[in-house]
Protein backbone atom coordinates (compact mmCIF):
# COMPACT_ATOMS: atom_id res chain seq x y z
CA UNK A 1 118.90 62.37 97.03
CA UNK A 2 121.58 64.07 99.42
CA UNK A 3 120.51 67.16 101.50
CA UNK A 4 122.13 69.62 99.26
CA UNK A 5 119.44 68.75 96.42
CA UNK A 6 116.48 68.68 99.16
CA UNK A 7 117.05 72.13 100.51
CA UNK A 8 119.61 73.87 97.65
CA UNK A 9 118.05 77.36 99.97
CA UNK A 10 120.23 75.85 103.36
CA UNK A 11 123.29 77.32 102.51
CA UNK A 12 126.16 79.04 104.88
CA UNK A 13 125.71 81.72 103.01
CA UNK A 14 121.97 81.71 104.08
CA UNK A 15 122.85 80.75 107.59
CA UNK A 16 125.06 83.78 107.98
CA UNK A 17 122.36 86.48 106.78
CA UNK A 18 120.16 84.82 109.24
CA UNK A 19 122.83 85.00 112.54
CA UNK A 20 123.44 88.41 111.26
CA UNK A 21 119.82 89.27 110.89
CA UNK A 22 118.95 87.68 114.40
CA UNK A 23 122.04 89.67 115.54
CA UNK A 24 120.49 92.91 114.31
CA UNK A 25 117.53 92.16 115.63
CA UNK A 26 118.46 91.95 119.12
CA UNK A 27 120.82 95.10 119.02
CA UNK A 28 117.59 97.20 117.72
CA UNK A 29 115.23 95.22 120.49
CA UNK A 30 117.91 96.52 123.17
CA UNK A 31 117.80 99.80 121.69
CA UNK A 32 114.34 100.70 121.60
CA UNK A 33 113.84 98.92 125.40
CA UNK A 34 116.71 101.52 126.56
CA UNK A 35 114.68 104.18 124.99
CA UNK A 36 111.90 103.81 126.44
CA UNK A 37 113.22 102.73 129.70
CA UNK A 38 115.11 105.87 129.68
CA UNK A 39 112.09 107.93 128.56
CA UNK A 40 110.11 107.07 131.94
CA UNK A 41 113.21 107.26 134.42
CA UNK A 42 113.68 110.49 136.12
CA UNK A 43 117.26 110.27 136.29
CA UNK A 44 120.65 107.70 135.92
CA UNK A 45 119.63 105.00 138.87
CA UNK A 46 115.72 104.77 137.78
CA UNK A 47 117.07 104.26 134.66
CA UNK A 48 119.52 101.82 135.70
CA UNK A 49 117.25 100.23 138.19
CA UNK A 50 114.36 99.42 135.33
CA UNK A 51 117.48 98.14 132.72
CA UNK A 52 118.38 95.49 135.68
CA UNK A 53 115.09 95.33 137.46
CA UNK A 54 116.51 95.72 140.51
CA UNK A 55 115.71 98.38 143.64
CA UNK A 56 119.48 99.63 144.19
CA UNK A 57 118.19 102.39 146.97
CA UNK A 58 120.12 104.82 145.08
CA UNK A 59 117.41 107.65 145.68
CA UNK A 60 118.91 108.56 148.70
CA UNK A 61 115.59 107.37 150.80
CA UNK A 62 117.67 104.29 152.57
CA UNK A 63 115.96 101.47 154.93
CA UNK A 64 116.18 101.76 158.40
CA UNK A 65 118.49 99.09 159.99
CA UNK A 66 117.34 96.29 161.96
CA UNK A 67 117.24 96.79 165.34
CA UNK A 68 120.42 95.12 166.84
CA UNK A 69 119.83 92.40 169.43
CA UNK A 70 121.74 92.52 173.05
CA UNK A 71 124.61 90.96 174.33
CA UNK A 72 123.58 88.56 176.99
CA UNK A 73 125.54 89.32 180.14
CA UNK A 74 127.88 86.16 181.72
CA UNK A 75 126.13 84.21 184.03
CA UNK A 76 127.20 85.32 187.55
CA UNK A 77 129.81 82.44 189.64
CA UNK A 78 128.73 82.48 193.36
């Protein structure tokens, strides 16, 4: 019995809706993530910021900077 006659549903017909389903899928997934991302950001960076999950700063409220270490002096020659 070859494979064909086991599973006449398998064909790449059928496995071409399903990529393009799957496809689909994910496009309307990203979609209605965006949306909702964008419905809780208060402007471009928040929304920007939850998309990537990252903390880009971009609020304007920046870190300090570390406090820079000195420059040890040369050793004095007697």
């Amino acid at each position: 019995m070859s494979f064909s006659e086991k599973h006449p549903w398998l064909t790449w017909k059928n496995v071409h809706l399903f990529a393009v389903g799957c496809i689909v899928a994910g496009v309307a997934f990203a979609v209605v993530g965006a949306t909702i991302a964008g419905l809780e950001a208060h402007g471009w960076q928040d929304f920007l910021a939850r998309l990537t999950g990252a903390d880009l700063w971009l609020s304007g409220d920046f870190p300090e900077p570390p406090d820079v270490p000195s420059v040890p002096s040369a050793p004095s020659v007697p």
